[in-house]
PDB file of N, CA and C in Angstrom:
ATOM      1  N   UNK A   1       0.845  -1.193   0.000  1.00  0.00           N
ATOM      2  CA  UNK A   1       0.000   0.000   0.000  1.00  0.00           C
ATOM      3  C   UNK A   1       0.879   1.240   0.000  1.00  0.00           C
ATOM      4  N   UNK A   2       0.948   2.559  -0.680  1.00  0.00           N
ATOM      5  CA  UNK A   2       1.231   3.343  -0.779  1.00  0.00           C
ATOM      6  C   UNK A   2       0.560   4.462   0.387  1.00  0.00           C
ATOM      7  N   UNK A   3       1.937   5.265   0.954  1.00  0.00           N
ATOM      8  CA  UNK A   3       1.229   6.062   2.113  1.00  0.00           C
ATOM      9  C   UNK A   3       0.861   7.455   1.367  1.00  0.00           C
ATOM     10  N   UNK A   4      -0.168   7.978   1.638  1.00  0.00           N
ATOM     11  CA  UNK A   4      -0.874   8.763   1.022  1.00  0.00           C
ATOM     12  C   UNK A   4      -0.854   9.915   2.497  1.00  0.00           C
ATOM     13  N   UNK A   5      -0.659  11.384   1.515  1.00  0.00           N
ATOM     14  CA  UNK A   5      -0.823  12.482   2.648  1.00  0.00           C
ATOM     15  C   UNK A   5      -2.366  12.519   2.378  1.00  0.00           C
ATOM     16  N   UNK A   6      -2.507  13.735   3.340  1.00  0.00           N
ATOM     17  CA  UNK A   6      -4.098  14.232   3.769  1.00  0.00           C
ATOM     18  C   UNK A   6      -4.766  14.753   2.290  1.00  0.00           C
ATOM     19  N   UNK A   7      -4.232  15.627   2.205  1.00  0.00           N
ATOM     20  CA  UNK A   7      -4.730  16.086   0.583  1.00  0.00           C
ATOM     21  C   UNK A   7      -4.723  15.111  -0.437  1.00  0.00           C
ATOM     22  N   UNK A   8      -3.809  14.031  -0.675  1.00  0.00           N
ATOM     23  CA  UNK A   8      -3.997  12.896  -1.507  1.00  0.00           C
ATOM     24  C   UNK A   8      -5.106  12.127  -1.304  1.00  0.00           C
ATOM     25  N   UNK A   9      -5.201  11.718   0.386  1.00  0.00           N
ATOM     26  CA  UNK A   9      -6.741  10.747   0.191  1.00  0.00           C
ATOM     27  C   UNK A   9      -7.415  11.404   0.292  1.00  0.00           C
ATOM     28  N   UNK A  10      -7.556  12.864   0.434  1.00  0.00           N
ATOM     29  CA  UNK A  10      -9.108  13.368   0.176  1.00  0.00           C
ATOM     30  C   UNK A  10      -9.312  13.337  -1.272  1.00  0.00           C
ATOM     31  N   UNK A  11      -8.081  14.053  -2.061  1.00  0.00           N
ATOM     32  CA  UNK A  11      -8.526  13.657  -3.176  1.00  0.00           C
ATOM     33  C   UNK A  11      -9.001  12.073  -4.061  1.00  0.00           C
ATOM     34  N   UNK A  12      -8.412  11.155  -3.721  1.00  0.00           N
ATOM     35  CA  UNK A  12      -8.246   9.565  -4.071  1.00  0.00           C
ATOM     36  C   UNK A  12     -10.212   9.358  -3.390  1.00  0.00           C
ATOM     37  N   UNK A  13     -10.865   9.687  -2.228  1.00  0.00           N
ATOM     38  CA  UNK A  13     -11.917   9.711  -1.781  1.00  0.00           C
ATOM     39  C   UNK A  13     -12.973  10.872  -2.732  1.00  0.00           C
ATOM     40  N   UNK A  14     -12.718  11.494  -3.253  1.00  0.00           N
ATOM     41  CA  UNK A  14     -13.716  12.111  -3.923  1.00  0.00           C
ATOM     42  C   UNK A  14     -13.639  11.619  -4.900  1.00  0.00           C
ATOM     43  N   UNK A  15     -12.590  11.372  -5.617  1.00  0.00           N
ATOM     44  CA  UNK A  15     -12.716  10.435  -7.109  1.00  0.00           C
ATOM     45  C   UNK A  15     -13.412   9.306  -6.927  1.00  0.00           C
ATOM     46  N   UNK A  16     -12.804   8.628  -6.062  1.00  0.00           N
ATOM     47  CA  UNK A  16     -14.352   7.163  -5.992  1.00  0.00           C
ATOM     48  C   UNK A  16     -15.211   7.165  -5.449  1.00  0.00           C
ATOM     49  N   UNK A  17     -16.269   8.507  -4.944  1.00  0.00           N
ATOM     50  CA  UNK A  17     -16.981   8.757  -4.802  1.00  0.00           C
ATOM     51  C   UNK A  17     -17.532   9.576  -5.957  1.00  0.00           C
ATOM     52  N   UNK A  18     -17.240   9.401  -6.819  1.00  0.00           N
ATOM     53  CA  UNK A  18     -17.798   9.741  -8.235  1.00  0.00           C
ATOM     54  C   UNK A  18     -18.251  11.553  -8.270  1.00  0.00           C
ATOM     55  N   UNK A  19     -17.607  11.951  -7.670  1.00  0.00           N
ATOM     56  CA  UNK A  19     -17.583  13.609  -7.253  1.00  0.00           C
ATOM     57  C   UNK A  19     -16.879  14.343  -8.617  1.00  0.00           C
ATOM     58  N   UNK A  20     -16.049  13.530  -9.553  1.00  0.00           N
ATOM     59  CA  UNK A  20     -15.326  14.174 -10.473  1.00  0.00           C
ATOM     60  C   UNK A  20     -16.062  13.188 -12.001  1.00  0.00           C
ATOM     61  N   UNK A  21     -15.979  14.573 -13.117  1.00  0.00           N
ATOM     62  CA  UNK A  21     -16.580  13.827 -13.999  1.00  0.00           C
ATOM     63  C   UNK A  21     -15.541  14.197 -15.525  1.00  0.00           C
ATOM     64  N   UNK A  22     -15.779  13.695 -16.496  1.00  0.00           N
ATOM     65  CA  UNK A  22     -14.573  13.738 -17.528  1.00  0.00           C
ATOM     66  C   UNK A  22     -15.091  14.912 -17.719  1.00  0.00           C
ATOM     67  N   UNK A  23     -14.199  15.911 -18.597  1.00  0.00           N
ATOM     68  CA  UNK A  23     -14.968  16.858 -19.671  1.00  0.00           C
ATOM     69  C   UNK A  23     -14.464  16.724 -21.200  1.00  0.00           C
ATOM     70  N   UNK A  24     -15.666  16.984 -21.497  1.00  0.00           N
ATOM     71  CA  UNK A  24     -15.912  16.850 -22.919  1.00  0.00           C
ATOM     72  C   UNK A  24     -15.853  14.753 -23.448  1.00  0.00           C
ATOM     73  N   UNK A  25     -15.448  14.800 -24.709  1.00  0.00           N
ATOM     74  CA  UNK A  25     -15.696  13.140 -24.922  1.00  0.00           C
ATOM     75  C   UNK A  25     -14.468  12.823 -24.687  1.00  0.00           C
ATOM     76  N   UNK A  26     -13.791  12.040 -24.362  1.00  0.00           N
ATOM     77  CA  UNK A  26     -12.258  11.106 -23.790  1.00  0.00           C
ATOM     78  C   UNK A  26     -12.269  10.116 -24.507  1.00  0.00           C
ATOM     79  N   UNK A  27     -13.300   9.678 -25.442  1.00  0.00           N
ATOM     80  CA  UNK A  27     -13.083   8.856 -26.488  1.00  0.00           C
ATOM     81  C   UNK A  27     -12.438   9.485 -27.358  1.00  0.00           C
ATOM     82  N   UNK A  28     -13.145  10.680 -27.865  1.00  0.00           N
ATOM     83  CA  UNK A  28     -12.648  11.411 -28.885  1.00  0.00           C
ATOM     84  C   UNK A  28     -10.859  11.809 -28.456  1.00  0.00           C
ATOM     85  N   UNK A  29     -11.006  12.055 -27.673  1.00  0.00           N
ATOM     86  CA  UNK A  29      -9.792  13.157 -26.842  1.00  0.00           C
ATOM     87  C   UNK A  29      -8.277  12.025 -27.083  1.00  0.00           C
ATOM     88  N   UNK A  30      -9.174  10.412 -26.592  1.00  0.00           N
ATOM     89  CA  UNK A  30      -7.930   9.439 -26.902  1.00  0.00           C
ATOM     90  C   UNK A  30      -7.385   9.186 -27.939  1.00  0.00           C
ATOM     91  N   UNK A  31      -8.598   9.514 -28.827  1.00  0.00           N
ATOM     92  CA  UNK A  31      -8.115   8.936 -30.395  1.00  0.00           C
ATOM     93  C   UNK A  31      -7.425  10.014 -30.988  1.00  0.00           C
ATOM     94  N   UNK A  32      -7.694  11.027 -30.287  1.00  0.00           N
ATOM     95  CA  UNK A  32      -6.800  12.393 -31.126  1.00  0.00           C
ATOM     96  C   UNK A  32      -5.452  11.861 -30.593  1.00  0.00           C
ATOM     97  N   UNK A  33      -5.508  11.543 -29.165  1.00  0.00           N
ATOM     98  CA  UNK A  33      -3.756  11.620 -28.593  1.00  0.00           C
ATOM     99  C   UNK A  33      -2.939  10.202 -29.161  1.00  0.00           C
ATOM    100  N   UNK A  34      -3.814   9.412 -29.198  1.00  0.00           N
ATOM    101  CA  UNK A  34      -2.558   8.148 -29.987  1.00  0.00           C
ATOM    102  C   UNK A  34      -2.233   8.457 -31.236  1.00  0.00           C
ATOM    103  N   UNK A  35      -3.237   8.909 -31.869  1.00  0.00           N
ATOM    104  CA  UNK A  35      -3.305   9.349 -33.674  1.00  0.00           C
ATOM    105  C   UNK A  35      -1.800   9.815 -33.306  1.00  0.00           C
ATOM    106  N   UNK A  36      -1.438  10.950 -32.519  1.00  0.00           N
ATOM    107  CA  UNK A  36      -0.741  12.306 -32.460  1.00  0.00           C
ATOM    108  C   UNK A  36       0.331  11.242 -32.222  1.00  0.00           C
ATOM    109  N   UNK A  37       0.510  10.198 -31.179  1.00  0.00           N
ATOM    110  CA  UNK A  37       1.371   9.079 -31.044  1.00  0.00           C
ATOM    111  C   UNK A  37       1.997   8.463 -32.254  1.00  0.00           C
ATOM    112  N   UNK A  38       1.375   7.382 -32.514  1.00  0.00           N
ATOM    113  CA  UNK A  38       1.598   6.797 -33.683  1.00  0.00           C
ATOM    114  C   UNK A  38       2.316   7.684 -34.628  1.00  0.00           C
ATOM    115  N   UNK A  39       1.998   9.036 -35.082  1.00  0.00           N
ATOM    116  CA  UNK A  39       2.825   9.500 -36.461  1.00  0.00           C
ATOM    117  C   UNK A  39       3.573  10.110 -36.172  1.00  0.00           C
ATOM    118  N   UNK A  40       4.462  10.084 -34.726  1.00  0.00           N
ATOM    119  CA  UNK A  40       5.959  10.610 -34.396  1.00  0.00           C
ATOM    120  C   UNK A  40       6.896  10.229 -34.682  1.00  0.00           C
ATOM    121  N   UNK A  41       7.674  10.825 -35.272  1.00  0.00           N
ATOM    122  CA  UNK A  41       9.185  10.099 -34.661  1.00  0.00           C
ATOM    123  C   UNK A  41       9.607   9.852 -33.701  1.00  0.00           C
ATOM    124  N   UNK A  42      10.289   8.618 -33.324  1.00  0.00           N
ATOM    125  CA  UNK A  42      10.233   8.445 -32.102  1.00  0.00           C
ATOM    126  C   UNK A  42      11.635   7.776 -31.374  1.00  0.00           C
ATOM    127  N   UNK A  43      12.414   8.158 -30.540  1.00  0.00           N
ATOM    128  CA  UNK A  43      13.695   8.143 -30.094  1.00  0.00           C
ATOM    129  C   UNK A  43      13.807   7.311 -28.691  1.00  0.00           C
ATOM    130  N   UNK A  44      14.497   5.997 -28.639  1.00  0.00           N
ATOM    131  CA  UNK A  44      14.130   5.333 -27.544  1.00  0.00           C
ATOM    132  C   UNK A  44      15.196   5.861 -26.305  1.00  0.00           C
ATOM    133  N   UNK A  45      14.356   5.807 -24.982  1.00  0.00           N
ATOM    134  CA  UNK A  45      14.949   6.644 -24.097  1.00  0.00           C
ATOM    135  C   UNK A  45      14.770   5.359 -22.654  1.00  0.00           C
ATOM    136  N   UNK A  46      16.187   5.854 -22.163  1.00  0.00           N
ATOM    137  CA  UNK A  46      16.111   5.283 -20.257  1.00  0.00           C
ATOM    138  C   UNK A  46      16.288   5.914 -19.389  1.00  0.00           C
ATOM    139  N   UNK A  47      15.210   5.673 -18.428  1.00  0.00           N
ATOM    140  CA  UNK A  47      14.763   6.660 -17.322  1.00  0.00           C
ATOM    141  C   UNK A  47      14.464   4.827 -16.260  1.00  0.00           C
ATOM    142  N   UNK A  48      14.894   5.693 -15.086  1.00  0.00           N
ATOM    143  CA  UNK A  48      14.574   4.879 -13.942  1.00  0.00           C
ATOM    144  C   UNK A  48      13.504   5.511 -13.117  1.00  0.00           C
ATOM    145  N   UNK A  49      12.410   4.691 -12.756  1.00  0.00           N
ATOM    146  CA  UNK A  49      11.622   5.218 -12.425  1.00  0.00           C
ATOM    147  C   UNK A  49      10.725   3.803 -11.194  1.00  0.00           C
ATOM    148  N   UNK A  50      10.284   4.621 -10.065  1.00  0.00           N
ATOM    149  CA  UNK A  50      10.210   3.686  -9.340  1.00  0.00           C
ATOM    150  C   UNK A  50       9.214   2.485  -9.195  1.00  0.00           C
ATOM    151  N   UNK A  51       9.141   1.255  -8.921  1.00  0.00           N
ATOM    152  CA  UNK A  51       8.682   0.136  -8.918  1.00  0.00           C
ATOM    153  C   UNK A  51       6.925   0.561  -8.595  1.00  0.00           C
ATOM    154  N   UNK A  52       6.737   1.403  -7.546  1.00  0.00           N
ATOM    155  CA  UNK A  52       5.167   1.713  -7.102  1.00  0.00           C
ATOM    156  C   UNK A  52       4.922   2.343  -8.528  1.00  0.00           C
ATOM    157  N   UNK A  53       5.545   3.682  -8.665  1.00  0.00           N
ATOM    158  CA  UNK A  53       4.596   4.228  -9.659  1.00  0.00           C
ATOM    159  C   UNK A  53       4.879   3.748 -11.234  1.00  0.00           C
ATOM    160  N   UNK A  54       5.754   2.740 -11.624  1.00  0.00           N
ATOM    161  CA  UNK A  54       4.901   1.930 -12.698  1.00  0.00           C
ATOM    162  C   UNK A  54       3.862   0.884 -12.572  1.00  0.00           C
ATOM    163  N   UNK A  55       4.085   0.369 -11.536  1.00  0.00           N
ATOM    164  CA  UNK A  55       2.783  -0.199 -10.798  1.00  0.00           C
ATOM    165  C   UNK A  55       1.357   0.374 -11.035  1.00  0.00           C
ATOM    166  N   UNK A  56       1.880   1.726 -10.347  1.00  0.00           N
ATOM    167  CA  UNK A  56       0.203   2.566 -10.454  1.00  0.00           C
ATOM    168  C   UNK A  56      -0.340   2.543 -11.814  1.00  0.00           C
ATOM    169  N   UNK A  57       0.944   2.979 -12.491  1.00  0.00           N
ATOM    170  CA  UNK A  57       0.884   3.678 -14.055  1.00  0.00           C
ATOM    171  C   UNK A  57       0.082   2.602 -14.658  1.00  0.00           C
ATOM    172  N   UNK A  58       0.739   0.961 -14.804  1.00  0.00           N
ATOM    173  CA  UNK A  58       0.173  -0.109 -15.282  1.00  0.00           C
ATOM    174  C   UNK A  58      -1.472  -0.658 -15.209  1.00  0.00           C
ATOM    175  N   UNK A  59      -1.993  -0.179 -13.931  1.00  0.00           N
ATOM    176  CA  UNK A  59      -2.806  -0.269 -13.473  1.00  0.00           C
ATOM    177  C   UNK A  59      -3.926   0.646 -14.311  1.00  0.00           C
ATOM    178  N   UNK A  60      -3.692   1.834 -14.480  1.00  0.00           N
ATOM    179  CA  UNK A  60      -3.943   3.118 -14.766  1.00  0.00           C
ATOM    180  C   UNK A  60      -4.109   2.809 -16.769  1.00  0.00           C
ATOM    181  N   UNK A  61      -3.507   2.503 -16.921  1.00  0.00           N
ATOM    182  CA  UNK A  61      -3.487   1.876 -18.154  1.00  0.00           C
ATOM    183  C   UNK A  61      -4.184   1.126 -18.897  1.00  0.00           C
ATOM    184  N   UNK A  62      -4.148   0.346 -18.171  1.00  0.00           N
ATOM    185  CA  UNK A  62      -5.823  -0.758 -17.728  1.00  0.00           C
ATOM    186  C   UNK A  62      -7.089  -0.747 -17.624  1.00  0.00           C
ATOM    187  N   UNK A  63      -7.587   0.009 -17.240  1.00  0.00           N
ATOM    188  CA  UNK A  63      -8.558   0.739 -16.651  1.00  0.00           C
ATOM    189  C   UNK A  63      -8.816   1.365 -17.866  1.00  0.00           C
ATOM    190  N   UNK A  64      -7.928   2.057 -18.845  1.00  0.00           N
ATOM    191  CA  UNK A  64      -8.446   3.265 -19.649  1.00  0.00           C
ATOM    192  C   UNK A  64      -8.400   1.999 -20.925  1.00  0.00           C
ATOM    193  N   UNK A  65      -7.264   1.548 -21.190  1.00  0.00           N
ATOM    194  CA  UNK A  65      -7.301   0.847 -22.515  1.00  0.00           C
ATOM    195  C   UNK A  65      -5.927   0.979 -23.249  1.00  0.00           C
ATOM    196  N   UNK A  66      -5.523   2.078 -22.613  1.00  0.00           N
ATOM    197  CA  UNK A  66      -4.066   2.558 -23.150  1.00  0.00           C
ATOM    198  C   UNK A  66      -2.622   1.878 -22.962  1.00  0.00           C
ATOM    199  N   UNK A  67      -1.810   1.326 -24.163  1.00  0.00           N
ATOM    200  CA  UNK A  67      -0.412   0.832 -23.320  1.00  0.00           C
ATOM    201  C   UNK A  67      -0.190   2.050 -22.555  1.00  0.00           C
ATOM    202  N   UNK A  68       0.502   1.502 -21.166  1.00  0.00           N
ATOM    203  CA  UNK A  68       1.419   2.255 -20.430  1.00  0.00           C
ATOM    204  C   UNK A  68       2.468   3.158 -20.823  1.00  0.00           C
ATOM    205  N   UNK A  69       3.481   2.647 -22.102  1.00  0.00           N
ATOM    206  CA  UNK A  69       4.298   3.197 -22.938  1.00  0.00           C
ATOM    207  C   UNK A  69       3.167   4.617 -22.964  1.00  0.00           C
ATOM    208  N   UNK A  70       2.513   4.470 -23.973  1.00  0.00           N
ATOM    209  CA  UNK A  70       1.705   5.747 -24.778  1.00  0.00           C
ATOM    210  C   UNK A  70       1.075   6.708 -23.826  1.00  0.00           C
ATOM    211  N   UNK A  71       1.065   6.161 -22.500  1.00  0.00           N
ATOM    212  CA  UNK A  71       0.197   7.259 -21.534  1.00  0.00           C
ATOM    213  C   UNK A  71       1.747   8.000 -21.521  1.00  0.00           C
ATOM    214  N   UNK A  72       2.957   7.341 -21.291  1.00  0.00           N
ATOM    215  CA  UNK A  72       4.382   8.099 -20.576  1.00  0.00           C
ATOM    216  C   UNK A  72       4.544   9.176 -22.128  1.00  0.00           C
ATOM    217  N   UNK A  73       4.621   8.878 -22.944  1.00  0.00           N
ATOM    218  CA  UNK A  73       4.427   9.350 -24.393  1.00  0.00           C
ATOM    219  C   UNK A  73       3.758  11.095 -24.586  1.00  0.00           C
ATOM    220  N   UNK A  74       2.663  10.638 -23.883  1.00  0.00           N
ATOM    221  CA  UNK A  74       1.400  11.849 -24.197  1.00  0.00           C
ATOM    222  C   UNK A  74       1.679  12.492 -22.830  1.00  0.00           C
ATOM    223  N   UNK A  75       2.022  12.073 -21.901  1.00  0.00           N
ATOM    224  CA  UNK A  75       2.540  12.816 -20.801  1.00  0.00           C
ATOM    225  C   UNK A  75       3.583  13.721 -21.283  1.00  0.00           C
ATOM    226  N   UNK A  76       4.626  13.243 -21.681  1.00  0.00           N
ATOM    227  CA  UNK A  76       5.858  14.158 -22.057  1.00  0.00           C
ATOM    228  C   UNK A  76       5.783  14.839 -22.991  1.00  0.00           C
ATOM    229  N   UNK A  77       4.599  14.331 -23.990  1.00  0.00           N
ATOM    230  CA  UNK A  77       4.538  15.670 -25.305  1.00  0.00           C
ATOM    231  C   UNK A  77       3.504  17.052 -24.279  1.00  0.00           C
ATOM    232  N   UNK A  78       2.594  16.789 -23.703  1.00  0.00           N
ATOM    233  CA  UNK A  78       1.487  17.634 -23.197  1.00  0.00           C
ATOM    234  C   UNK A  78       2.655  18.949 -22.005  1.00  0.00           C
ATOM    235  N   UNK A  79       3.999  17.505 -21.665  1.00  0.00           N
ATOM    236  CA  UNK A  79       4.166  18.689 -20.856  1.00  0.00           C
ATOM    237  C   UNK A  79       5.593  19.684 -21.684  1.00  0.00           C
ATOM    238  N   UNK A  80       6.052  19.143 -22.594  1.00  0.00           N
ATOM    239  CA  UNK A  80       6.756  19.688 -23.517  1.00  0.00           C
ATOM    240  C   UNK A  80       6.136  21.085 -24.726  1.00  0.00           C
ATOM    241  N   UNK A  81       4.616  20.504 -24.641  1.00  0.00           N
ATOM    242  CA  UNK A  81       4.085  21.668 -25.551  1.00  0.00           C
ATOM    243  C   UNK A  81       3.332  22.653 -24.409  1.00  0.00           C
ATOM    244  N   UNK A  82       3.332  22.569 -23.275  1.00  0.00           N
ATOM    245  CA  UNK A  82       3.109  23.400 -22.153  1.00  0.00           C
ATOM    246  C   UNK A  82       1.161  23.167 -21.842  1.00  0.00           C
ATOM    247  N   UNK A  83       1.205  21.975 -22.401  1.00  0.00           N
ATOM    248  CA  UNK A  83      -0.593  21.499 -21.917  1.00  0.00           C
ATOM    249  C   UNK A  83      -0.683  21.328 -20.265  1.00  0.00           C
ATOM    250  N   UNK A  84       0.404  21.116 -19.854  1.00  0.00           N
ATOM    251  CA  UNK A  84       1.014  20.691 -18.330  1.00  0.00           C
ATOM    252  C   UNK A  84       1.732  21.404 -17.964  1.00  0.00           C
ATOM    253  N   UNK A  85       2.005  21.579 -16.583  1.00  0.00           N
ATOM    254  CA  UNK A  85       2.840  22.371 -15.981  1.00  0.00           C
ATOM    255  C   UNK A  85       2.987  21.426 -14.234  1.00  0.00           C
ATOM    256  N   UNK A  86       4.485  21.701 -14.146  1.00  0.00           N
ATOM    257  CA  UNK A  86       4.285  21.049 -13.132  1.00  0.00           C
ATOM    258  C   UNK A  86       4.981  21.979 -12.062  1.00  0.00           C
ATOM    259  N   UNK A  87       4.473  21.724 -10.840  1.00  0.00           N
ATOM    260  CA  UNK A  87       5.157  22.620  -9.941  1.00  0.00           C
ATOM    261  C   UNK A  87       6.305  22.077  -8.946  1.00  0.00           C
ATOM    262  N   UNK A  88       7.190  22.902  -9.610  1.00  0.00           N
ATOM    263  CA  UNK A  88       8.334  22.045  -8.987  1.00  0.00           C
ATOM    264  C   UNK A  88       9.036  23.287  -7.904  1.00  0.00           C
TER     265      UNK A  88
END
């Protein structure tokens, strides 16, 4: 089990309490982002990254339909074209 702060399980508790809802279609939204996948060039890369959160990631993956690869993919383009921001 992963230890979770206060603000994490409140958030992790409102999500499965169905308190959060998609916006717009996420069908549509997926098929735009693999399309955008698939016709990259694409440069193979190593990163170490820890045992829980590919765990989660895998899991997470699952659930949606998506290889794991292609979620790490659309993560790094979204936060490369500034769709994301992270606070560091």
């Amino acid at each position: 089990m992963i230890d979770l702060d206060d603000y994490e399980t409140e958030l992790l508790q409102s999500v499965e309490s169905g308190e959060w809802q998609s916006r717009g279609n996420v069908d549509e939204r997926l098929k735009e982002l693999q399309s955008y996948v698939k016709n990259q060039k694409k440069k193979a890369i190593s990163i170490r990254v820890s045992e829980n959160d590919i765990y989660e990631l895998k899991k997470k993956a699952l659930e949606s339909g998506v290889p794991y690869q292609n979620i790490i993919q659309m993560l790094i383009h979204q936060f490369a074209s500034n769709k994301i921001q992270m606070n560091i």
